[in-house]
C-alpha atoms as a PDB file:
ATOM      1  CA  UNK A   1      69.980 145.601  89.221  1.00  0.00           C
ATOM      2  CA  UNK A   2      72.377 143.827  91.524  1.00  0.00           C
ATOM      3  CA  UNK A   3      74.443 141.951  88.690  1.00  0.00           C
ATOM      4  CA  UNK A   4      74.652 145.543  86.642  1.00  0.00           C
ATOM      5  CA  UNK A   5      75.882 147.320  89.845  1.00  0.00           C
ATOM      6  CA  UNK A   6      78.730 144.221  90.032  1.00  0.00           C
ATOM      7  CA  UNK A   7      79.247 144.477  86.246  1.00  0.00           C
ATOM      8  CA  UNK A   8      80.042 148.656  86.452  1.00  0.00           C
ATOM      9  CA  UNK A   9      82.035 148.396  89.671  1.00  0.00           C
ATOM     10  CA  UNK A  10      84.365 145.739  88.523  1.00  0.00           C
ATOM     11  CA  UNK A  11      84.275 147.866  84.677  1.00  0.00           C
ATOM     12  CA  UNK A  12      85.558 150.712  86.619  1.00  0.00           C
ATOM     13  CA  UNK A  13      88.730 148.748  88.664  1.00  0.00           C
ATOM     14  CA  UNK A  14      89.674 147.506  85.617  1.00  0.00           C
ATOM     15  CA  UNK A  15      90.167 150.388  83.729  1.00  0.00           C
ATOM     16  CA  UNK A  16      91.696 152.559  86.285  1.00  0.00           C
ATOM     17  CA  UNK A  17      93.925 149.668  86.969  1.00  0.00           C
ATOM     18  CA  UNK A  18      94.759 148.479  83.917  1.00  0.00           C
ATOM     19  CA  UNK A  19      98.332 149.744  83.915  1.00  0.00           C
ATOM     20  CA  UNK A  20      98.572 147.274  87.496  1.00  0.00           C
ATOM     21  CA  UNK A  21      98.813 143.928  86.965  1.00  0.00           C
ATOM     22  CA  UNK A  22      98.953 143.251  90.570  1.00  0.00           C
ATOM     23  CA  UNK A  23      95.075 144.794  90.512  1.00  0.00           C
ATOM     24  CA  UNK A  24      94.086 143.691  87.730  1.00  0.00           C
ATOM     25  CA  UNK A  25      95.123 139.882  88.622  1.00  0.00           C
ATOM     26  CA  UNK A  26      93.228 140.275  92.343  1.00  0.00           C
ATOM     27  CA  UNK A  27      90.125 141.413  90.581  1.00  0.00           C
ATOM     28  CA  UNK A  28      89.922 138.442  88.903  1.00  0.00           C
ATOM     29  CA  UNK A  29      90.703 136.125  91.363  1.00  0.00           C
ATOM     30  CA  UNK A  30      87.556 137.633  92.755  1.00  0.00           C
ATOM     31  CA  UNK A  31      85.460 137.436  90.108  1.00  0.00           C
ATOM     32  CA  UNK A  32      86.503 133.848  89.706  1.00  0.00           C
ATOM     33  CA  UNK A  33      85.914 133.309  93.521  1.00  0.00           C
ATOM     34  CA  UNK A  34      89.677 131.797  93.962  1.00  0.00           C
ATOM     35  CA  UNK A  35      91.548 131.765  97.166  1.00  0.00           C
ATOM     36  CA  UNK A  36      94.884 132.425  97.079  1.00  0.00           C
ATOM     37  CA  UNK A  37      97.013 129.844  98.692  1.00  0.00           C
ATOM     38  CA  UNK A  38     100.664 130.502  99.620  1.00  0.00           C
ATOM     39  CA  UNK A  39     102.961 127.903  98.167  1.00  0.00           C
ATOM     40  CA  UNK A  40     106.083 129.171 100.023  1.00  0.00           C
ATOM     41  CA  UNK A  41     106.904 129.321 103.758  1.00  0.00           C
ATOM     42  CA  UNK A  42     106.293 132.311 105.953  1.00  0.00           C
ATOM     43  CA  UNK A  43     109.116 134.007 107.740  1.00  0.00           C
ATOM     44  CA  UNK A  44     109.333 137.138 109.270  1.00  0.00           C
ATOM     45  CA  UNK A  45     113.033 138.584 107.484  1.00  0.00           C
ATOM     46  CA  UNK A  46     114.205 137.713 104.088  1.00  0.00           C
ATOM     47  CA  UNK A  47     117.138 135.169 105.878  1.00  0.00           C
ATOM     48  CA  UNK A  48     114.724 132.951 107.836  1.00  0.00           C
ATOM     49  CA  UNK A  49     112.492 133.151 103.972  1.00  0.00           C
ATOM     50  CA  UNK A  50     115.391 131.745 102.615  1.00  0.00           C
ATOM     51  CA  UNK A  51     116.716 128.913 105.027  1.00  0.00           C
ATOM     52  CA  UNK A  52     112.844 127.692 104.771  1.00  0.00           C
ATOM     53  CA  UNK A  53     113.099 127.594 101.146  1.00  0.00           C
ATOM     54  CA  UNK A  54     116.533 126.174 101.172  1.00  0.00           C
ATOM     55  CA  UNK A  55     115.045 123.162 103.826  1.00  0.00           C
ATOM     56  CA  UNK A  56     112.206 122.681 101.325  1.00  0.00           C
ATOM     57  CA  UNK A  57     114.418 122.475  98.458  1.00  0.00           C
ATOM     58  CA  UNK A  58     116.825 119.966  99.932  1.00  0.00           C
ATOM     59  CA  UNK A  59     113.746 117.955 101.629  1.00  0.00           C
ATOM     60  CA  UNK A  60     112.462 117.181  97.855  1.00  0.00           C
ATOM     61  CA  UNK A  61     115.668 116.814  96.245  1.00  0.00           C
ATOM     62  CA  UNK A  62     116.099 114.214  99.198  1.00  0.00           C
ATOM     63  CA  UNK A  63     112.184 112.838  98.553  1.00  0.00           C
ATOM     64  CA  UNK A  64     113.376 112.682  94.830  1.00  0.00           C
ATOM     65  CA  UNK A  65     116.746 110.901  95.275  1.00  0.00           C
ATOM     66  CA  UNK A  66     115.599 108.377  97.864  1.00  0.00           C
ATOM     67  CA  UNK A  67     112.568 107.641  94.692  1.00  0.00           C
ATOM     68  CA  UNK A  68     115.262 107.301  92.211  1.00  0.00           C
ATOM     69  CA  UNK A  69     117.530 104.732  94.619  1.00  0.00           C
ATOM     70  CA  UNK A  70     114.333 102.683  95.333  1.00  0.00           C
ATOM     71  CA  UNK A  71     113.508 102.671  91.363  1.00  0.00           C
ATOM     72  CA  UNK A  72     116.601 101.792  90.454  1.00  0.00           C
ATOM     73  CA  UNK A  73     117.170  99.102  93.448  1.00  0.00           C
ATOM     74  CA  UNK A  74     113.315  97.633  92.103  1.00  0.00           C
ATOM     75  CA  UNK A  75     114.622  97.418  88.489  1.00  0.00           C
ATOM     76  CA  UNK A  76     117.851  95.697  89.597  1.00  0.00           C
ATOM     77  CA  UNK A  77     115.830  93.306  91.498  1.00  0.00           C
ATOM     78  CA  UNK A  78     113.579  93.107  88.564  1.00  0.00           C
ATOM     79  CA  UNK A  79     116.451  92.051  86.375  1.00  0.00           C
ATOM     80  CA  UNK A  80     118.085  89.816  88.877  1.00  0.00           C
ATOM     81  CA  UNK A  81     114.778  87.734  88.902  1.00  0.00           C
ATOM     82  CA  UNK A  82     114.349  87.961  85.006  1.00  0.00           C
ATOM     83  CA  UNK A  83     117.561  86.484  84.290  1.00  0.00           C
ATOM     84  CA  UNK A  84     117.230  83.670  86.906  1.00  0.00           C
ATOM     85  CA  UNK A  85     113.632  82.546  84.987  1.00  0.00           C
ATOM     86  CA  UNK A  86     115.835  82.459  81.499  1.00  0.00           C
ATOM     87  CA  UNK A  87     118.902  81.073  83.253  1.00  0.00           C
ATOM     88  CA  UNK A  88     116.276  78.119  84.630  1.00  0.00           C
ATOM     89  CA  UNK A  89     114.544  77.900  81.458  1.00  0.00           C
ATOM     90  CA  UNK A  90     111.596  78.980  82.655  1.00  0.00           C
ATOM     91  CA  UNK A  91     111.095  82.111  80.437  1.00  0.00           C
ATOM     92  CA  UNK A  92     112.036  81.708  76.582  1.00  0.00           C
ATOM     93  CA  UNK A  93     115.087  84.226  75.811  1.00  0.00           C
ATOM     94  CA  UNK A  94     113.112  84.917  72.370  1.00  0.00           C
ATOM     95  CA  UNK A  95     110.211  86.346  74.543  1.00  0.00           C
ATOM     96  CA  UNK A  96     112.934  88.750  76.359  1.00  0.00           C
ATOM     97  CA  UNK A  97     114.678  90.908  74.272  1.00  0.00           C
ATOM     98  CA  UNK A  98     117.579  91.502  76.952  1.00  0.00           C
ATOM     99  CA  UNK A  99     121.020  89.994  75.144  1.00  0.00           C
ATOM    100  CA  UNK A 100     123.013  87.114  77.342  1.00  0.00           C
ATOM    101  CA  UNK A 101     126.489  86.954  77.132  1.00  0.00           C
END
C-alpha cells in the first residue's frame, strides 16, 4: 500500500513537471537517494563566486604544471642515467632503442 502511494505521488510530479527539468532532475535524485554535493565554492555576490573560481582554477593549473615540471625533470633524470649504463657498457644499445650520436 505504501510502495503504490510512493509510485502515484512521484507519477503525479512527473507529469505535471515534465516541461521542468530542474523538477524533474530533483525527483530523481530522490528516488535514487543521491545527495547533491556542490562542486563549486560558495560566495555570497557573483564577484566573490568568481575570484573563488578564478583561485581554484589557477590552484590546479599550478597543481598541474608543478606535475608536468616534476615528470619531465624524472624523465630527464631517467635519461641521464640510461645513457650513462650504455655509455659504461653496462646496458646493450640493441636493448635501447634511443639513437647515440
Amino acid at each position: 500500500m505504501l510502495h503504490k502511494a510512493r509510485e502515484e505521488y512521484y507519477s503525479t510530479i512527473i507529469r505535471d513537471n515534465a516541461h521542468d527539468q530542474k523538477v524533474l532532475f530533483q525527483t530523481v535524485e530522490k528516488l535514487l537517494q543521491k545527495s547533491s554535493v556542490r562542486r563549486y565554492p560558495l560566495a555570497n555576490s557573483g564577484r566573490k563566486f568568481a575570484d573563488a573560481f578564478a583561485d581554484s582554477f589557477l590552484a590546479k593549473i599550478y597543481g598541474v604544471r608543478q606535475d608536468v615540471l616534476a615528470r619531465k625533470a624524472c624523465l630527464g633524470s631517467s635519461l641521464m642515467n640510461l645513457t650513462k649504463l650504455l655509455v659504461l657498457g653496462i646496458l646493450a644499445p640493441s636493448i635501447c632503442k634511443l639513437k647515440m650520436s
